[in-house]
N, C-alpha and C. Protein backbone atom coordinates (compact mmCIF):
# COMPACT_ATOMS: atom_id res chain seq x y z
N UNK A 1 52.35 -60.06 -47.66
CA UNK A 1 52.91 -60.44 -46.39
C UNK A 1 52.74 -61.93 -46.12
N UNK A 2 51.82 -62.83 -46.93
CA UNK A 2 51.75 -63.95 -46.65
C UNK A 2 52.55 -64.86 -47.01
N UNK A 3 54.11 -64.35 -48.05
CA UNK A 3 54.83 -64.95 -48.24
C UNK A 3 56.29 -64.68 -47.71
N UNK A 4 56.24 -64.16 -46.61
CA UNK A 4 57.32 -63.54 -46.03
C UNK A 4 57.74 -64.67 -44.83
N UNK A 5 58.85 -65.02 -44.40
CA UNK A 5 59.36 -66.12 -43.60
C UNK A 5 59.14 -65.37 -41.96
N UNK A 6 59.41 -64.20 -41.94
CA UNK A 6 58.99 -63.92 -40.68
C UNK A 6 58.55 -62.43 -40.45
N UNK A 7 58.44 -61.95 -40.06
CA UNK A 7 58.38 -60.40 -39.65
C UNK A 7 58.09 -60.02 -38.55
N UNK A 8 58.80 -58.70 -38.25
CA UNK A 8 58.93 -58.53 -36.73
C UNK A 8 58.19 -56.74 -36.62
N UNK A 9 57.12 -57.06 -35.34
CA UNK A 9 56.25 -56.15 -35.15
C UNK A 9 56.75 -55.11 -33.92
N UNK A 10 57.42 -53.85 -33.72
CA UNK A 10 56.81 -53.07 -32.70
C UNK A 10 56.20 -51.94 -32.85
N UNK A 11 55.46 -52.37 -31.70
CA UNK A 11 53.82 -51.38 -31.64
C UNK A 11 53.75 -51.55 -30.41
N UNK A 12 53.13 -50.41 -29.82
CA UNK A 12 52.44 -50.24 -28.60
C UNK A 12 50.98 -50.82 -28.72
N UNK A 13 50.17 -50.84 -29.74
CA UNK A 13 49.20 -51.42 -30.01
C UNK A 13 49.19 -52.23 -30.84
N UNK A 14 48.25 -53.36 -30.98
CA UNK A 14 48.21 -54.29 -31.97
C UNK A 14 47.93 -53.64 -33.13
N UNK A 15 48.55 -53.72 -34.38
CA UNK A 15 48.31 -53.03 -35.65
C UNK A 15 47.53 -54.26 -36.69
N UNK A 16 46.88 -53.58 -37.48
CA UNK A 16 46.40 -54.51 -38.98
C UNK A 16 47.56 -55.23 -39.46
N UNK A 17 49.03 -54.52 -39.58
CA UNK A 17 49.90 -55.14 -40.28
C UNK A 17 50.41 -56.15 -39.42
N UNK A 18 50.42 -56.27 -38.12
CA UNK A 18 51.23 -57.40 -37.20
C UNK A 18 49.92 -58.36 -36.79
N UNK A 19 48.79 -58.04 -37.48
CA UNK A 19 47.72 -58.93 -37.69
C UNK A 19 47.16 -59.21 -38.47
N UNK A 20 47.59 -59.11 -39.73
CA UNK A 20 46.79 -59.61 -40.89
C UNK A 20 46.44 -60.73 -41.11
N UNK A 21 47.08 -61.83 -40.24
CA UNK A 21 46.64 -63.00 -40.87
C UNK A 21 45.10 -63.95 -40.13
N UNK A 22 44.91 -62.68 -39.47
CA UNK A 22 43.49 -63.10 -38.44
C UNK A 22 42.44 -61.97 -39.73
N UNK A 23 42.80 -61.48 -40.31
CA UNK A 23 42.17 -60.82 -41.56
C UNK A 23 41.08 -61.64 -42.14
N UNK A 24 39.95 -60.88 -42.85
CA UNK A 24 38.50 -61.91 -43.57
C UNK A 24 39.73 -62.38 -44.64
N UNK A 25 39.09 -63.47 -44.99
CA UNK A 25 39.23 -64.88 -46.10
C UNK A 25 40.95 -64.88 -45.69
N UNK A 26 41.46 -64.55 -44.86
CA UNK A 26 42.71 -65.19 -44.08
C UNK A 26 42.79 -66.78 -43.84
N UNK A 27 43.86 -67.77 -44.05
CA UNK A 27 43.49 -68.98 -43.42
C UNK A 27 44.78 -69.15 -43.00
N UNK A 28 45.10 -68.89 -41.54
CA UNK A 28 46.05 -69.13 -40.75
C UNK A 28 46.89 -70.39 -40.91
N UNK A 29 46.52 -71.59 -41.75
CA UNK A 29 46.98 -72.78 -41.53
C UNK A 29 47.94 -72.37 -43.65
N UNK A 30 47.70 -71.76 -43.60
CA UNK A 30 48.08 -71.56 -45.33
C UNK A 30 49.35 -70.73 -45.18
N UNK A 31 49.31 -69.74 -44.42
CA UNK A 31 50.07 -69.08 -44.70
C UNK A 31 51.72 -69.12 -43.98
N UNK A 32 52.35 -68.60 -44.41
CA UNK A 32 54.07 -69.18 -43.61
C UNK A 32 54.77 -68.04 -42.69
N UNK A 33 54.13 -66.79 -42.64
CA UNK A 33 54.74 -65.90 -42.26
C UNK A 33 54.90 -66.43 -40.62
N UNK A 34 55.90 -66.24 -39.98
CA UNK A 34 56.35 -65.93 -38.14
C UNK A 34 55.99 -64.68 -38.28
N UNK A 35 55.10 -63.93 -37.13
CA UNK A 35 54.72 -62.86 -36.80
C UNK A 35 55.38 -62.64 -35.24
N UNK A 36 56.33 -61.81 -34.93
CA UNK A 36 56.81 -61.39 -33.57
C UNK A 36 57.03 -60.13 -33.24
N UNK A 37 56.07 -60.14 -31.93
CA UNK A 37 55.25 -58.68 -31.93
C UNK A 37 56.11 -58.36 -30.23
N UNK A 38 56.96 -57.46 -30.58
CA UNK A 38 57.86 -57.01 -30.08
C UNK A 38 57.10 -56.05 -28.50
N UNK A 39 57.22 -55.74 -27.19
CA UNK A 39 56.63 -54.60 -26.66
C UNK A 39 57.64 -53.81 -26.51
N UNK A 40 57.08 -52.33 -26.60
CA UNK A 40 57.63 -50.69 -26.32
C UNK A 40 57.29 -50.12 -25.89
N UNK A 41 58.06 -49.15 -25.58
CA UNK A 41 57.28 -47.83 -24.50
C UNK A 41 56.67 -47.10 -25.13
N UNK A 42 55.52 -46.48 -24.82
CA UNK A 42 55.24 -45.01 -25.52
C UNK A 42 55.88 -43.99 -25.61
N UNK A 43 55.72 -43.10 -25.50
CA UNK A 43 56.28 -41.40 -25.56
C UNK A 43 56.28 -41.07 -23.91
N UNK A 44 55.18 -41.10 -23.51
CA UNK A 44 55.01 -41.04 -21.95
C UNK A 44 55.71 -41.23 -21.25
N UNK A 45 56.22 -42.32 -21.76
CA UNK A 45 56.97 -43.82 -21.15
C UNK A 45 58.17 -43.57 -20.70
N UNK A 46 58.95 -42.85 -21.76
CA UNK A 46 60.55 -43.19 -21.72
C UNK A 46 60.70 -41.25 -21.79
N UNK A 47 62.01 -41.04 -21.38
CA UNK A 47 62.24 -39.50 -21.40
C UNK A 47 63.48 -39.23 -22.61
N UNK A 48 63.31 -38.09 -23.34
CA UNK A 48 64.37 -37.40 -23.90
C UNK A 48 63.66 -36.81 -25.26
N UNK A 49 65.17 -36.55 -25.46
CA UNK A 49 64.39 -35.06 -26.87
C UNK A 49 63.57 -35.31 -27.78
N UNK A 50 62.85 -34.37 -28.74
CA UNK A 50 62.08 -34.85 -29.55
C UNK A 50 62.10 -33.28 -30.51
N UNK A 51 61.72 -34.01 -32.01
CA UNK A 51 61.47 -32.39 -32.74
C UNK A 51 59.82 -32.34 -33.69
N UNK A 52 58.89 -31.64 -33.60
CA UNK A 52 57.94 -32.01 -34.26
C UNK A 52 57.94 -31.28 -35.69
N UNK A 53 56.73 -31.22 -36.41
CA UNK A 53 56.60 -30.92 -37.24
C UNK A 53 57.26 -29.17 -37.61
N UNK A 54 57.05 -28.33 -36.67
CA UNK A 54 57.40 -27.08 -36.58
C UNK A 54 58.46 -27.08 -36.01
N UNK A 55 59.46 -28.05 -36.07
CA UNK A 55 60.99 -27.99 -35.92
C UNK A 55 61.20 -27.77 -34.23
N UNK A 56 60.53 -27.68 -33.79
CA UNK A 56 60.88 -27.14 -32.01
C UNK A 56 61.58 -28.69 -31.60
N UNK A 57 62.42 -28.04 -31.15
CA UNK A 57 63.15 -28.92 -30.53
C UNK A 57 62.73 -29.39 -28.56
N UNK A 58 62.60 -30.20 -28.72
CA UNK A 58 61.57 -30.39 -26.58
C UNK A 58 62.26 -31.78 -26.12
N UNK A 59 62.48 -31.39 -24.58
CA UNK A 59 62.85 -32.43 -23.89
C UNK A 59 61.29 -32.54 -23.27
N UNK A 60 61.26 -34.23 -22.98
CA UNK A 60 60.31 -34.54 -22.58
C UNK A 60 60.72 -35.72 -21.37
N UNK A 61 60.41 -35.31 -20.09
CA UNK A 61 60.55 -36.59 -18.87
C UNK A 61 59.69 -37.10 -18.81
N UNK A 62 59.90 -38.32 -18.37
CA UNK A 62 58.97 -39.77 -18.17
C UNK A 62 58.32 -39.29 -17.39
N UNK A 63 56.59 -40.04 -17.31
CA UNK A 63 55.72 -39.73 -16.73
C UNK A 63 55.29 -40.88 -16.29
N UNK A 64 55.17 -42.00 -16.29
CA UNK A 64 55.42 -42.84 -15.75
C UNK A 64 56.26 -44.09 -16.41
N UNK A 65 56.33 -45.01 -15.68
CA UNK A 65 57.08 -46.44 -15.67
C UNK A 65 56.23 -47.08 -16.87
N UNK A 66 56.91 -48.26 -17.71
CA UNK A 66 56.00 -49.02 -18.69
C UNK A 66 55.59 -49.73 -17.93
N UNK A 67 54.22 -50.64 -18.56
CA UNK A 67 54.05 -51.60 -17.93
C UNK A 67 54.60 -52.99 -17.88
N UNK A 68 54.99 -53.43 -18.72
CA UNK A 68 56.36 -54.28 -18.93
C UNK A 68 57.62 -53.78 -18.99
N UNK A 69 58.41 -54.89 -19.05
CA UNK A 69 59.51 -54.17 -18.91
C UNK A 69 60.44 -54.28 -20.68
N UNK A 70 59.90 -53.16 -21.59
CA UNK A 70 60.55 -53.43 -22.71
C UNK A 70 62.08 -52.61 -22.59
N UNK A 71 62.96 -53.94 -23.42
CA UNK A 71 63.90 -53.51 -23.94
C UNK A 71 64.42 -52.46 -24.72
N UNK A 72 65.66 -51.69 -24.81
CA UNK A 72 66.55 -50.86 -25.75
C UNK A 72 65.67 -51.64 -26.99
N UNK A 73 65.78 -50.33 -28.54
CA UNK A 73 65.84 -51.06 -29.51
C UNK A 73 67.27 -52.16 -30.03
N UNK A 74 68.39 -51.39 -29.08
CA UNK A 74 70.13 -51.97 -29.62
C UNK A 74 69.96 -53.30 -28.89
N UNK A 75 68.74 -53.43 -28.00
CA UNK A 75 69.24 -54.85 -27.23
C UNK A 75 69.12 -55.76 -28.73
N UNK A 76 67.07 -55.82 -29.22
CA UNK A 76 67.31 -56.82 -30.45
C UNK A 76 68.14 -56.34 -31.63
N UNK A 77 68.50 -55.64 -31.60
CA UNK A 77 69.46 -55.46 -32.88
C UNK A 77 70.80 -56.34 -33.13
């Protein structure tokens, strides 16, 4: 990943991969990657269908509001 021109992170949480370069024997000034760490809603967050592992198919309504205000994925697309 340290030779990659940019890469783009969404996560609800900060991940290892949209932080690696704060990583041991990391040296931030070496490496070239743009890291842009996108925000999203959770599951909680946003409402509509979903299917899990045992195929059930479930609607799920929002339970509350995000705390920012993230975008559609089609907006950055």
């Amino acid at each position: 990943m340290t030779k990659l021109d940019w890469m783009v992170n969404v996560n609800v949480f900060d991940s290892e991969t949209g932080s690696f370069w704060k990583g041991p024997g990391m040296d931030p000034k070496k490496i070239k990657t743009e890291v842009f760490q996108l925000p999203c809603a959770a599951s909680m967050e946003k409402e509509g269908s979903i299917s899990n592992s045992g195929r059930w198919m479930q609607w799920r309504y929002k339970a509350a509001n995000p705390l920012e205000s993230p975008s559609p994925m089609g907006y950055y697309v």
